[in-house]
PDB file of N, CA and C in Angstrom:
ATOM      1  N   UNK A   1      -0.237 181.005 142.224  1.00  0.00           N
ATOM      2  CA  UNK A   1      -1.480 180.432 142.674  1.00  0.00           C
ATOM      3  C   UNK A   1      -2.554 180.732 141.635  1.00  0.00           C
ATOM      4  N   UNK A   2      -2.520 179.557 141.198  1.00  0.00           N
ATOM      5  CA  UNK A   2      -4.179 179.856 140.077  1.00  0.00           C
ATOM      6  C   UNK A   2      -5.686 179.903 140.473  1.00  0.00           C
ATOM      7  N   UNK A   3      -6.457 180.322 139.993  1.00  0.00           N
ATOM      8  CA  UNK A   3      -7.609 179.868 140.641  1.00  0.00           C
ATOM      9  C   UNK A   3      -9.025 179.410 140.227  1.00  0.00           C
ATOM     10  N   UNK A   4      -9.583 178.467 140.545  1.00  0.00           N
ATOM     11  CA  UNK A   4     -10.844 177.655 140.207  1.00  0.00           C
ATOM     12  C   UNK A   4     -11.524 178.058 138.751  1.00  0.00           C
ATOM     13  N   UNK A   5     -11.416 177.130 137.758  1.00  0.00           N
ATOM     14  CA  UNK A   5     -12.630 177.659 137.250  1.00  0.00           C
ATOM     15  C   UNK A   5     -13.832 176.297 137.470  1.00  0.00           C
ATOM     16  N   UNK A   6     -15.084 177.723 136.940  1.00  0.00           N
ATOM     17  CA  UNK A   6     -15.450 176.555 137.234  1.00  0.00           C
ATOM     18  C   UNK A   6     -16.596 175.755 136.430  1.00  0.00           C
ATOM     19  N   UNK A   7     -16.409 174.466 135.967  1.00  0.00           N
ATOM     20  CA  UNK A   7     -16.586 173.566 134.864  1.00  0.00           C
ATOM     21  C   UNK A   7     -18.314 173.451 135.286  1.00  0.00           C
ATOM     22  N   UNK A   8     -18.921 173.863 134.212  1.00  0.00           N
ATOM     23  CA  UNK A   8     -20.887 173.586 134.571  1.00  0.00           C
ATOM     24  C   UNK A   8     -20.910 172.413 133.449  1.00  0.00           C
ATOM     25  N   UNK A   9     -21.549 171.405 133.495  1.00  0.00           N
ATOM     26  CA  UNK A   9     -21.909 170.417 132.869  1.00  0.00           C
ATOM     27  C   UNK A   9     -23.486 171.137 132.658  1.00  0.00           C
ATOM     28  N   UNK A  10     -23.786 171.353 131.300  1.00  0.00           N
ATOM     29  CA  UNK A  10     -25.072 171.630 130.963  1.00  0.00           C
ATOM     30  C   UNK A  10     -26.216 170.278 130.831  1.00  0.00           C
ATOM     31  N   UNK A  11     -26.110 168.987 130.491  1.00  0.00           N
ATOM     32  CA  UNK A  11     -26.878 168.339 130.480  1.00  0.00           C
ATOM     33  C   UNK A  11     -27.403 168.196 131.766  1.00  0.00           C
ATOM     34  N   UNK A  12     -25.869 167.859 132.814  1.00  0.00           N
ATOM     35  CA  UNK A  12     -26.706 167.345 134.437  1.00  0.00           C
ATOM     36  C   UNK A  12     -27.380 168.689 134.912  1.00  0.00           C
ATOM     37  N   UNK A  13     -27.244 170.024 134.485  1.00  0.00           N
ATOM     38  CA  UNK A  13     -27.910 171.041 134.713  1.00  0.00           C
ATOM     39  C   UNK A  13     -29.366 171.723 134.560  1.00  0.00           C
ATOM     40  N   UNK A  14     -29.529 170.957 133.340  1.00  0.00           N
ATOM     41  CA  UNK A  14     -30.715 171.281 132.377  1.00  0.00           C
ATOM     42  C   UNK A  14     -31.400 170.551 131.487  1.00  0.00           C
ATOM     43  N   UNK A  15     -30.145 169.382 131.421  1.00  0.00           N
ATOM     44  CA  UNK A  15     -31.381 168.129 130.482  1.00  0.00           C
ATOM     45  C   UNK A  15     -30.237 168.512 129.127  1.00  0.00           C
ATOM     46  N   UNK A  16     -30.792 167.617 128.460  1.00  0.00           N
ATOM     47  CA  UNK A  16     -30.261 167.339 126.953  1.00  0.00           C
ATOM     48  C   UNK A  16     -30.798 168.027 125.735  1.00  0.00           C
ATOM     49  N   UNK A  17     -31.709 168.779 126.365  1.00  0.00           N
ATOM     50  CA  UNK A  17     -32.648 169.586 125.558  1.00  0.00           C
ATOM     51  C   UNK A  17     -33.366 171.032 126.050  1.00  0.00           C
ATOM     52  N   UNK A  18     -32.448 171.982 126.745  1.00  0.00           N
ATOM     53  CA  UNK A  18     -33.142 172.723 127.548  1.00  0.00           C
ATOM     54  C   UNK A  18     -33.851 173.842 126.893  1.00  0.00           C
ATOM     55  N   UNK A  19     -35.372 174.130 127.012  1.00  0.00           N
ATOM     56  CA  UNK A  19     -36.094 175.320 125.995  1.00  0.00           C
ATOM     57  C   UNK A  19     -36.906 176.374 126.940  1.00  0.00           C
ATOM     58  N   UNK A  20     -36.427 176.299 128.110  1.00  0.00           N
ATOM     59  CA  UNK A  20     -36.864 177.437 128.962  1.00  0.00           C
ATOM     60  C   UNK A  20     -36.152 178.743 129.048  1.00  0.00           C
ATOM     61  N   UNK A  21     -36.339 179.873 129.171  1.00  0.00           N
ATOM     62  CA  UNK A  21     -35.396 180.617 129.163  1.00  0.00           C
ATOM     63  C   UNK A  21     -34.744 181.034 131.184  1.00  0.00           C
ATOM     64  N   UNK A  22     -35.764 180.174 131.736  1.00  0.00           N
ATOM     65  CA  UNK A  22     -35.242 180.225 133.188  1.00  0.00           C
ATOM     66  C   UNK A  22     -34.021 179.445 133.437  1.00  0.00           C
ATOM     67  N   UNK A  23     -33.678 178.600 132.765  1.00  0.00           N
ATOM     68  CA  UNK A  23     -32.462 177.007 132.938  1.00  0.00           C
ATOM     69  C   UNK A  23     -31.104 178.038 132.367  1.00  0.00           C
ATOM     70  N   UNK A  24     -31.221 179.016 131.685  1.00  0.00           N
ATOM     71  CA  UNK A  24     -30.216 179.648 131.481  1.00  0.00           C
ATOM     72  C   UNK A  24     -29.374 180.131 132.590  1.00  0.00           C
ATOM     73  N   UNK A  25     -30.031 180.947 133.653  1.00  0.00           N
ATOM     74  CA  UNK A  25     -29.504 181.631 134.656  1.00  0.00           C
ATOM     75  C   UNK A  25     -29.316 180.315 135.877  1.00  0.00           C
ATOM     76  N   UNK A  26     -29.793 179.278 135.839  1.00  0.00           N
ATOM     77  CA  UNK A  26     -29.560 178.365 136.945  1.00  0.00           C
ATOM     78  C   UNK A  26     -28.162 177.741 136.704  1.00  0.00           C
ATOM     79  N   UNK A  27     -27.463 177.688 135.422  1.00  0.00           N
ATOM     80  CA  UNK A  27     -26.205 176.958 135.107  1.00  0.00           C
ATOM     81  C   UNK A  27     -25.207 178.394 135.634  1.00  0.00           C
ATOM     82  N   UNK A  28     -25.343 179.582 135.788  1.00  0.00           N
ATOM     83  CA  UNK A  28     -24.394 180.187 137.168  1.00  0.00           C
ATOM     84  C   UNK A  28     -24.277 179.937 138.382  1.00  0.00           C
ATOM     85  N   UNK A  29     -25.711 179.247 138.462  1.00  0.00           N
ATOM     86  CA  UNK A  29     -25.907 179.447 139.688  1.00  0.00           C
ATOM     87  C   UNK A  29     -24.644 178.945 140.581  1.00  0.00           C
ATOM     88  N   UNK A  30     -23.991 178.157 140.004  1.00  0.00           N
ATOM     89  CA  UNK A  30     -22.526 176.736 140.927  1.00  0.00           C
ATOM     90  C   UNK A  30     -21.456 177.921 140.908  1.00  0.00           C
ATOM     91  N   UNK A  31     -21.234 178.763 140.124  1.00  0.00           N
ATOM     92  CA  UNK A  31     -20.291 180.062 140.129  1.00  0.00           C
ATOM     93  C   UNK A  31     -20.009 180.610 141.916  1.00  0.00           C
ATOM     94  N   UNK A  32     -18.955 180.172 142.223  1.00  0.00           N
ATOM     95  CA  UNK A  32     -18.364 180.781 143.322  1.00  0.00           C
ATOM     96  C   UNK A  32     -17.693 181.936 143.418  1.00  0.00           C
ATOM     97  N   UNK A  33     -17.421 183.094 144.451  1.00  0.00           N
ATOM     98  CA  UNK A  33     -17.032 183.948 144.398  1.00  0.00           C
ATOM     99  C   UNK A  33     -15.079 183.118 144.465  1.00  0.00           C
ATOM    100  N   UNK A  34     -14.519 183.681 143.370  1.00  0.00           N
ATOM    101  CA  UNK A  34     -12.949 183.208 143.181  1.00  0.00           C
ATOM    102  C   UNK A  34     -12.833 182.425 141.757  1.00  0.00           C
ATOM    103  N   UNK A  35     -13.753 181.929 141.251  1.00  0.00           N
ATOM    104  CA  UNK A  35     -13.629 181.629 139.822  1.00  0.00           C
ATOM    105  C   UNK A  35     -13.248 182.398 139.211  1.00  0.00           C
ATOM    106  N   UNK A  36     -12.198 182.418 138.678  1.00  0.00           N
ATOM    107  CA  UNK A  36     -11.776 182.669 137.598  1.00  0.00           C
ATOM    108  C   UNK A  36     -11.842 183.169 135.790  1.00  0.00           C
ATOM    109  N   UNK A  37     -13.249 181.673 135.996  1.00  0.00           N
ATOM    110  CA  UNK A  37     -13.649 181.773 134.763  1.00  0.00           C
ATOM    111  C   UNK A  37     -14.709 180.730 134.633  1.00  0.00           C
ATOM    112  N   UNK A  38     -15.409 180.317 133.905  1.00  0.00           N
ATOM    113  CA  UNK A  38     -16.305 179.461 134.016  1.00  0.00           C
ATOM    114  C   UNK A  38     -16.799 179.217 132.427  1.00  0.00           C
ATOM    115  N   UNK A  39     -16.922 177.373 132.289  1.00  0.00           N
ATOM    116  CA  UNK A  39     -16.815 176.476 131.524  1.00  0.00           C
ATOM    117  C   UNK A  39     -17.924 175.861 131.006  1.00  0.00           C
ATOM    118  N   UNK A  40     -18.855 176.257 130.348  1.00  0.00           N
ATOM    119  CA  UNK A  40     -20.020 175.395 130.033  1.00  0.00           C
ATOM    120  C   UNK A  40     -20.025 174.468 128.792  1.00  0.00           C
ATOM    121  N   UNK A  41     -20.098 172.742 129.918  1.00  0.00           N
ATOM    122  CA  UNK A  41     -19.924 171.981 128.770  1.00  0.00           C
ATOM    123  C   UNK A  41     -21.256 171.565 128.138  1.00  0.00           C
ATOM    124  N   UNK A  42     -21.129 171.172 126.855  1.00  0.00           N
ATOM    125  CA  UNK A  42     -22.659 171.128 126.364  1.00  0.00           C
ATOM    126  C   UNK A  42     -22.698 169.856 125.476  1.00  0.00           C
ATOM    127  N   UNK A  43     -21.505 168.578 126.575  1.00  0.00           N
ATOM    128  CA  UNK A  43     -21.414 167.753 125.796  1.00  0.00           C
ATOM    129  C   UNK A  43     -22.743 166.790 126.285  1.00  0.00           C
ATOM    130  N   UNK A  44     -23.150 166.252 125.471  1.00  0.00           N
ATOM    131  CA  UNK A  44     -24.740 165.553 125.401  1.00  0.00           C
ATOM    132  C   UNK A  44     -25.837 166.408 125.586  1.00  0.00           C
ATOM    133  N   UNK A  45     -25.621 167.581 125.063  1.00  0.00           N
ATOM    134  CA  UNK A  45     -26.834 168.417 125.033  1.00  0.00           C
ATOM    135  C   UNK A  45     -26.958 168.403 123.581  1.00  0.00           C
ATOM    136  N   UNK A  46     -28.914 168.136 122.571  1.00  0.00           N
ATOM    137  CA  UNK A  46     -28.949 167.702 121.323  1.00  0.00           C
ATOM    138  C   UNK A  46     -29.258 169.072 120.959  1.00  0.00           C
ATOM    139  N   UNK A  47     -29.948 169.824 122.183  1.00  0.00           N
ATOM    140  CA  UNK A  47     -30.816 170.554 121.180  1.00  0.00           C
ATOM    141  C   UNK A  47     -31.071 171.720 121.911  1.00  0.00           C
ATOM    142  N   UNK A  48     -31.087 173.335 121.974  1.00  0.00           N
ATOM    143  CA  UNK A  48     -31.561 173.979 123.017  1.00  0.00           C
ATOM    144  C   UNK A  48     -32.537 175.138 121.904  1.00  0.00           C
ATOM    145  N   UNK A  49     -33.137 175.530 122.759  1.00  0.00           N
ATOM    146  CA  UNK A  49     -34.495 176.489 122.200  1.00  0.00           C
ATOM    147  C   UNK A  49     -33.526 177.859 122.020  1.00  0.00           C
ATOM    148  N   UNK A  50     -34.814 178.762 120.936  1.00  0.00           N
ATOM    149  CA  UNK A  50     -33.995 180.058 120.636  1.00  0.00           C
ATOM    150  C   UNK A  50     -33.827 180.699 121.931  1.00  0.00           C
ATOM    151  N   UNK A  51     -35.206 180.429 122.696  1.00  0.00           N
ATOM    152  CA  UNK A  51     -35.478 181.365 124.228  1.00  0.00           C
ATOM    153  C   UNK A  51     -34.603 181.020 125.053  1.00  0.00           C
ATOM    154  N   UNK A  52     -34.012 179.819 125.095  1.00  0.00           N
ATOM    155  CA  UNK A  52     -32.823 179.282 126.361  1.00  0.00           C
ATOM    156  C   UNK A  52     -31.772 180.184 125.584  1.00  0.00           C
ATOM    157  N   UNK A  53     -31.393 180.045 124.132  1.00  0.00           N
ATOM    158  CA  UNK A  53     -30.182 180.602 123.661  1.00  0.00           C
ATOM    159  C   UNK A  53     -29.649 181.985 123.793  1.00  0.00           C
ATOM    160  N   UNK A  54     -30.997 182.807 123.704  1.00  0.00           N
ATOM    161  CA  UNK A  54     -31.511 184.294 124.203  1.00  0.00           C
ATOM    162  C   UNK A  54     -31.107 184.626 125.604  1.00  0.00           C
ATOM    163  N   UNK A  55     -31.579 183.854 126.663  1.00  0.00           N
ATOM    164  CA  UNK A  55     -31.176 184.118 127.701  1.00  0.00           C
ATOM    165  C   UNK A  55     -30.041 183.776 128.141  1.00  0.00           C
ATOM    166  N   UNK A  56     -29.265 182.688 127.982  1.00  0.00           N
ATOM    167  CA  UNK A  56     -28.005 182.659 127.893  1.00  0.00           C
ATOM    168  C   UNK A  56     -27.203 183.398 127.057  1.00  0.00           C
ATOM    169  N   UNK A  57     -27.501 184.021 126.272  1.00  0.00           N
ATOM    170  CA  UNK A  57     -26.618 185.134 125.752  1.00  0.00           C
ATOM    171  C   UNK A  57     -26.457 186.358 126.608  1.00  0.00           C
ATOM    172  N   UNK A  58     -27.639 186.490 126.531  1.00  0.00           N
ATOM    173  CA  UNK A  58     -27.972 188.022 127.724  1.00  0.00           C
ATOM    174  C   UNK A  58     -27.373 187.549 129.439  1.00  0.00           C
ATOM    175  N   UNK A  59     -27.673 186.192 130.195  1.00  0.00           N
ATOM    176  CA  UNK A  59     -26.856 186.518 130.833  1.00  0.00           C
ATOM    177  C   UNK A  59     -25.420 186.271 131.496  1.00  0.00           C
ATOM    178  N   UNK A  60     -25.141 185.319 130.374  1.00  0.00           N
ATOM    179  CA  UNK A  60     -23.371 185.049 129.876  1.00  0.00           C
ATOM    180  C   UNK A  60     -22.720 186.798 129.665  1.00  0.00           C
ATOM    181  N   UNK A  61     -23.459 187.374 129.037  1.00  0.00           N
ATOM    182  CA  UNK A  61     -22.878 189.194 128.518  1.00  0.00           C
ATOM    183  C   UNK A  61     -22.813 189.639 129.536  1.00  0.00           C
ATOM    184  N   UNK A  62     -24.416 189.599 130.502  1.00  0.00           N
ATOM    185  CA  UNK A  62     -24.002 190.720 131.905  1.00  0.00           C
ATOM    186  C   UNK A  62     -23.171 189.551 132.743  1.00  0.00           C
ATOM    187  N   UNK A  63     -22.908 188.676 133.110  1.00  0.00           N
ATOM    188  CA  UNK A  63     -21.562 187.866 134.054  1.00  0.00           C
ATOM    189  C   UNK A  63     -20.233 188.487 133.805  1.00  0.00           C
ATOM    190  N   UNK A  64     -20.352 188.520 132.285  1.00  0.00           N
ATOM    191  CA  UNK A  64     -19.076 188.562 131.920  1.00  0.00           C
ATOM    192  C   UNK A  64     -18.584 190.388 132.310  1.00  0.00           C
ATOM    193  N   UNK A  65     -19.771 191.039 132.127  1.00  0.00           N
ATOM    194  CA  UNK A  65     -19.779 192.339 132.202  1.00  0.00           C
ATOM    195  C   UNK A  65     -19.159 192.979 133.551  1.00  0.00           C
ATOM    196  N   UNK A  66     -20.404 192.436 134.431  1.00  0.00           N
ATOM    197  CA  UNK A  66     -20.371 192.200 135.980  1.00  0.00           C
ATOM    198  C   UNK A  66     -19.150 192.236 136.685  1.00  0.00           C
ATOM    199  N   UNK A  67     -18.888 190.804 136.783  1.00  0.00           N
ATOM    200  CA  UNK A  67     -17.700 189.749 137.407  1.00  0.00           C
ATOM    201  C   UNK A  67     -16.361 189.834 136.443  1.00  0.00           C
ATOM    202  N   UNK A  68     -16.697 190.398 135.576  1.00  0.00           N
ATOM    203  CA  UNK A  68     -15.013 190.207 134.808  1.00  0.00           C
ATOM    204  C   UNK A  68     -14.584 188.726 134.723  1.00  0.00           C
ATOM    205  N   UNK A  69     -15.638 187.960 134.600  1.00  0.00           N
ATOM    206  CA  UNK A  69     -15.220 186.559 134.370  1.00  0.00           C
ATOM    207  C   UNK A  69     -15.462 186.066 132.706  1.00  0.00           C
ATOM    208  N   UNK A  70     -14.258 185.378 132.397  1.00  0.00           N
ATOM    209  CA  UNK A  70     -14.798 185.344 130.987  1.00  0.00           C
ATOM    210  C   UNK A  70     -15.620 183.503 131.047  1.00  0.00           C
ATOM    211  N   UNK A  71     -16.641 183.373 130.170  1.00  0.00           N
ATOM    212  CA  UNK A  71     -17.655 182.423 130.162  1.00  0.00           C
ATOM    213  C   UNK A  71     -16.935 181.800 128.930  1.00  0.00           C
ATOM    214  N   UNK A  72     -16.803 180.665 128.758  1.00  0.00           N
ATOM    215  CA  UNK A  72     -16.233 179.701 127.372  1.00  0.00           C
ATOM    216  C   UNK A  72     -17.429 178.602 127.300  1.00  0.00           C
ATOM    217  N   UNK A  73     -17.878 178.073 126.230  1.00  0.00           N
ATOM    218  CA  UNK A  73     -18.534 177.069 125.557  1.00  0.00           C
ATOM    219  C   UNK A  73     -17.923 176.333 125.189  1.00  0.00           C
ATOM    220  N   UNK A  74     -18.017 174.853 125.307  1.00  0.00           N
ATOM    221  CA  UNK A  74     -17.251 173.502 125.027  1.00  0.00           C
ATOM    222  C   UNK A  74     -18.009 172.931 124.480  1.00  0.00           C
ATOM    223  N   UNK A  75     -17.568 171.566 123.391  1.00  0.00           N
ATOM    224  CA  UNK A  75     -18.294 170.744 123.419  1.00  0.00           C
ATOM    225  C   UNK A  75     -19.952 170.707 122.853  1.00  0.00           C
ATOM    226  N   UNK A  76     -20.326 172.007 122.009  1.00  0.00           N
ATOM    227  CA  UNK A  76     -21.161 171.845 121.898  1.00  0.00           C
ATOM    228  C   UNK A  76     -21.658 171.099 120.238  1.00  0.00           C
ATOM    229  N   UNK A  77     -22.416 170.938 119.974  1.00  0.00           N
ATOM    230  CA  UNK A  77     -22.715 170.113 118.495  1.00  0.00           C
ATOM    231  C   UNK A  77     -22.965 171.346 117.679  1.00  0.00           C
ATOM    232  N   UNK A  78     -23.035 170.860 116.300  1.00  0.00           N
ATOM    233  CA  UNK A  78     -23.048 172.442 115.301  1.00  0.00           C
ATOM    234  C   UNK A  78     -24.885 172.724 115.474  1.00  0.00           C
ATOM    235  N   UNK A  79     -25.564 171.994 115.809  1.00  0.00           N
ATOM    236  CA  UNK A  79     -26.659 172.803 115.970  1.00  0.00           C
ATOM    237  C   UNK A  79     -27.343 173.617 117.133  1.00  0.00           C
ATOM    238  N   UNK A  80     -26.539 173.072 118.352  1.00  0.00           N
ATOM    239  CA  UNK A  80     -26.282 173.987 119.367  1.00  0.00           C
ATOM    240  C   UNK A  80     -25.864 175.303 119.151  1.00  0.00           C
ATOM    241  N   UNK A  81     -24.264 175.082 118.262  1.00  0.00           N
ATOM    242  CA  UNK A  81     -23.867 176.585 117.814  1.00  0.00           C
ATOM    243  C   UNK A  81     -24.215 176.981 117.140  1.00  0.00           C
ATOM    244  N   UNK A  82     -25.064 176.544 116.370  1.00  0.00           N
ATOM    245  CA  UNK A  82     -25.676 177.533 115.349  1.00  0.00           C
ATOM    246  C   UNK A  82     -26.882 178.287 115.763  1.00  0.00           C
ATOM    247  N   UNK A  83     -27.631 177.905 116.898  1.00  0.00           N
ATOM    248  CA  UNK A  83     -28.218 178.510 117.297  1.00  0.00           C
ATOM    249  C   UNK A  83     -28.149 179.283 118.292  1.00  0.00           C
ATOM    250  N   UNK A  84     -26.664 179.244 119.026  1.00  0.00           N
ATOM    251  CA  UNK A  84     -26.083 180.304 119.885  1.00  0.00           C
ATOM    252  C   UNK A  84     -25.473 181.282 118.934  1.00  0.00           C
ATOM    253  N   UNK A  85     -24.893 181.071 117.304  1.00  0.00           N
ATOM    254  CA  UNK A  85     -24.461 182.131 116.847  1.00  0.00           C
ATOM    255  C   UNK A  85     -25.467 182.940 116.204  1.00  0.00           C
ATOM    256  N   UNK A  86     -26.683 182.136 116.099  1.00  0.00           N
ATOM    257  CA  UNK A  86     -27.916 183.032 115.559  1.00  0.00           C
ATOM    258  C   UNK A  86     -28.703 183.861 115.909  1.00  0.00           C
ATOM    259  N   UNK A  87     -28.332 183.587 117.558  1.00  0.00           N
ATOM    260  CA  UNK A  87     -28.609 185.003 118.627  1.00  0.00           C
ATOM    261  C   UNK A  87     -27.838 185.751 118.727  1.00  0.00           C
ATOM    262  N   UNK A  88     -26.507 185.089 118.797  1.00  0.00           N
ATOM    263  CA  UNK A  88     -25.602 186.414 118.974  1.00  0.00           C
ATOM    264  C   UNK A  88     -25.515 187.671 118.014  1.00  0.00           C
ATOM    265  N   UNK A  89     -25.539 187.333 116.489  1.00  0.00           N
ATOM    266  CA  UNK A  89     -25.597 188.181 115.632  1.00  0.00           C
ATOM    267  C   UNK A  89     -26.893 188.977 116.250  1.00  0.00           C
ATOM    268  N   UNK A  90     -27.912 188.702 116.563  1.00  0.00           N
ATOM    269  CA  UNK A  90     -29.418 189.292 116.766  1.00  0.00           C
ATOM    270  C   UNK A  90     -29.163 190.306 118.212  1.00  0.00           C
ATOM    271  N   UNK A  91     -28.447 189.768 119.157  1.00  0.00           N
ATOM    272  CA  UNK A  91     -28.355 190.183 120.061  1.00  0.00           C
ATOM    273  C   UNK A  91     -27.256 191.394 119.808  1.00  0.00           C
ATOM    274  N   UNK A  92     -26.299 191.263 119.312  1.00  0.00           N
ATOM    275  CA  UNK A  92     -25.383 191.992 118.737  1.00  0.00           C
ATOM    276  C   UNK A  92     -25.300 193.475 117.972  1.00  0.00           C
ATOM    277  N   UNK A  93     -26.984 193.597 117.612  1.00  0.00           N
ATOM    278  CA  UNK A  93     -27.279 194.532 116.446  1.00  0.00           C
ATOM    279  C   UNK A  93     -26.599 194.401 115.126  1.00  0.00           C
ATOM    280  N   UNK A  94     -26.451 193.391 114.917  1.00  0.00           N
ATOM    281  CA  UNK A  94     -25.828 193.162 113.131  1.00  0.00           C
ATOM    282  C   UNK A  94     -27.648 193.017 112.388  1.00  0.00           C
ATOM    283  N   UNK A  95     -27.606 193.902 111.864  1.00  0.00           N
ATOM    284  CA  UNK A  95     -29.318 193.756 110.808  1.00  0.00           C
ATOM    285  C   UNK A  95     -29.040 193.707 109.096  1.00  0.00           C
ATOM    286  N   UNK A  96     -29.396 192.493 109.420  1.00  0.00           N
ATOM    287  CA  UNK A  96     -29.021 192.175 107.571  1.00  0.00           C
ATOM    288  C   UNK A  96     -29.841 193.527 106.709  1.00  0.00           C
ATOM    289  N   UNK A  97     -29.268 193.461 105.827  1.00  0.00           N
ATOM    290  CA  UNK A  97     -30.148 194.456 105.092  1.00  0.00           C
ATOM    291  C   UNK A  97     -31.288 194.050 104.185  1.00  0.00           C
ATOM    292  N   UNK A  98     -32.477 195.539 104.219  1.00  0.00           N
ATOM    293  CA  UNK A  98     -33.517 195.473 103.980  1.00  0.00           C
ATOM    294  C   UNK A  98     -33.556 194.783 102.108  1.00  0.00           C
ATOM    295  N   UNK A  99     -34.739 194.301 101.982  1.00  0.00           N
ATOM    296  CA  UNK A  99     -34.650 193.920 100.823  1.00  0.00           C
ATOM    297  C   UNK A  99     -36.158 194.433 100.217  1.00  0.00           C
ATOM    298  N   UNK A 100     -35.976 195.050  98.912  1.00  0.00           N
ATOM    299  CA  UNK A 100     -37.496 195.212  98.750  1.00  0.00           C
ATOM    300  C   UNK A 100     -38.144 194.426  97.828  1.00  0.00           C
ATOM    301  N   UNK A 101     -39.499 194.057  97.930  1.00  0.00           N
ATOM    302  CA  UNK A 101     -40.232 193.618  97.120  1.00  0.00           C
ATOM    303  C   UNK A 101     -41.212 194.352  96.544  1.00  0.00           C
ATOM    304  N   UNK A 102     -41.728 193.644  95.472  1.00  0.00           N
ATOM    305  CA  UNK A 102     -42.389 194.865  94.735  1.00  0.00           C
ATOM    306  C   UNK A 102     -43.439 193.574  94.852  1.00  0.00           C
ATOM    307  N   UNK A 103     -44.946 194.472  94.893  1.00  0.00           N
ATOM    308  CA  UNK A 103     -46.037 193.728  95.294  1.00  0.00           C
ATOM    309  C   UNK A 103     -47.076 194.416  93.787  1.00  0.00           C
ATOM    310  N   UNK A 104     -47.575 192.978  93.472  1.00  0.00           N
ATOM    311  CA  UNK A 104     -48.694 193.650  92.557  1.00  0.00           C
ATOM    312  C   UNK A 104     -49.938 193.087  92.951  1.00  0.00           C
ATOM    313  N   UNK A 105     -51.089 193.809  92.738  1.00  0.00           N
ATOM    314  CA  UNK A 105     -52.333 193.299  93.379  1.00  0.00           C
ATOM    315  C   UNK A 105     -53.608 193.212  91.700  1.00  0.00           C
ATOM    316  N   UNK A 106     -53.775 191.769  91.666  1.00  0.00           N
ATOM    317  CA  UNK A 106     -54.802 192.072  91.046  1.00  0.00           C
ATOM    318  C   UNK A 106     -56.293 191.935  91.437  1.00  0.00           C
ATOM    319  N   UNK A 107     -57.227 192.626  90.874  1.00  0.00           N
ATOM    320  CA  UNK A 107     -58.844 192.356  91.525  1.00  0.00           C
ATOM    321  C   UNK A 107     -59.282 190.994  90.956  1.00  0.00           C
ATOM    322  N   UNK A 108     -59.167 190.520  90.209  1.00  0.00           N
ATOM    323  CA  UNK A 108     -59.872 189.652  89.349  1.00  0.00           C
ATOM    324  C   UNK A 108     -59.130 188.149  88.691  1.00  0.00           C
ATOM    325  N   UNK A 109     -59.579 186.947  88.216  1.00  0.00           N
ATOM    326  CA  UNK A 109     -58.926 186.135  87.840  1.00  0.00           C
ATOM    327  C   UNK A 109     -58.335 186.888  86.240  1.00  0.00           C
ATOM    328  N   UNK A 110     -59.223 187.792  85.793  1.00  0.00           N
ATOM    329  CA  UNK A 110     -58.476 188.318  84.462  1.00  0.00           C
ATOM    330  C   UNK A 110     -57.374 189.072  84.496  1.00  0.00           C
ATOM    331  N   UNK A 111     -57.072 189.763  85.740  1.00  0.00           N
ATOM    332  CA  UNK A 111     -56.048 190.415  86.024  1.00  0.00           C
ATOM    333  C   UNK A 111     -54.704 189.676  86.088  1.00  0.00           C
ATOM    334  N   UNK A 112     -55.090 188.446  87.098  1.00  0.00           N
ATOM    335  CA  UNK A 112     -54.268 187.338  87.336  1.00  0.00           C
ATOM    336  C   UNK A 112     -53.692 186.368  86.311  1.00  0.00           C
ATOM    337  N   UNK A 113     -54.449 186.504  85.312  1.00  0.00           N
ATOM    338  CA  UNK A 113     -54.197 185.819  83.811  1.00  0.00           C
ATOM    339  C   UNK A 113     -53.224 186.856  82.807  1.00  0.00           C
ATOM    340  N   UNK A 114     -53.634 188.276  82.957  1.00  0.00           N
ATOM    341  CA  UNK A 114     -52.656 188.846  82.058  1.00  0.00           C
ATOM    342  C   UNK A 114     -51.375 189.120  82.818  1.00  0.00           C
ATOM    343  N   UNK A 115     -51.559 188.964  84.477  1.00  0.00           N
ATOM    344  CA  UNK A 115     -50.229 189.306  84.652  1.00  0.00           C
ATOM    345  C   UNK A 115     -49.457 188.316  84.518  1.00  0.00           C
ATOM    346  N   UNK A 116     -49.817 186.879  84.703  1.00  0.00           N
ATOM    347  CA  UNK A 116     -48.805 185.643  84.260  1.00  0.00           C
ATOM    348  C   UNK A 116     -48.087 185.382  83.220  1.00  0.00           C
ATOM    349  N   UNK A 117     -49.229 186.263  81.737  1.00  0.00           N
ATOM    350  CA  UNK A 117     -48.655 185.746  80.806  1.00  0.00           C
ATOM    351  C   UNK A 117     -48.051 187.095  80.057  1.00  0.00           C
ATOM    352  N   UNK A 118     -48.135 188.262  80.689  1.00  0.00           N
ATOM    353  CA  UNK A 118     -47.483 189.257  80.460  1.00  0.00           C
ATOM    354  C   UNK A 118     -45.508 188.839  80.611  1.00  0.00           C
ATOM    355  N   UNK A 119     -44.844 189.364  79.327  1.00  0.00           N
ATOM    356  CA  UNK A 119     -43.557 188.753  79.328  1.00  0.00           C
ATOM    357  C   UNK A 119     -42.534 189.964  80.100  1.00  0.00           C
ATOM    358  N   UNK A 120     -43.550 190.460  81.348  1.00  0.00           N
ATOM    359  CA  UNK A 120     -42.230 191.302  81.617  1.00  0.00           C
ATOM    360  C   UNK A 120     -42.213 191.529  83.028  1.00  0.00           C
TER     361      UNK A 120
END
């Protein structure tokens, strides 16, 4: 005996473009107790905000945490995923590394003139 998963259609959920970070937690909302697992399709969705992507990360992690249900993504376009994988790294604690710059300050347009044409 298998049991239910269960398939969320994100457009009829949230639109084709969802940028709230509240529309995240409403696509569980259809999650019945006995699912299995649950399916978010994100076919005809163009475009979603970092803040929807944010909150659907955070609470796809605690569901999955929770309920022991694992959450799968379908169907989505590469700029959908690219902006679900651009949270995840963020959400994740992966921190690119620091880079330094070196800052010079001059007072004056004469300052600004020798440092341009200074060859070094």
């Amino acid at each position: 005996m298998s049991c239910p998963v269960a398939n969320i259609s994100v457009l009829k959920c949230v639109g084709a473009s969802p940028g709230f970070r509240d529309s995240a937690a409403l696509l569980f909302g259809n999650v019945v107790e006995g699912n299995c697992e649950v399916v978010l399709n994100f076919d005809g969705v163009t475009f979603i905000s970092r803040g929807f992507a944010d909150e659907l990360h955070q609470v796809r992690k605690r569901f999955q945490t929770e309920r022991a249900i694992p959450v799968t993504i379908e169907h989505a376009n590469e700029e959908v995923m690219a902006m679900l994988e651009a949270v995840a790294r963020t959400q994740n604690g992966v921190v690119r590394p620091k880079t330094v710059s070196h800052v010079i300050r001059v007072s004056d347009t004469q300052g600004l003139e020798d440092l341009l044409l200074s060859s070094s």
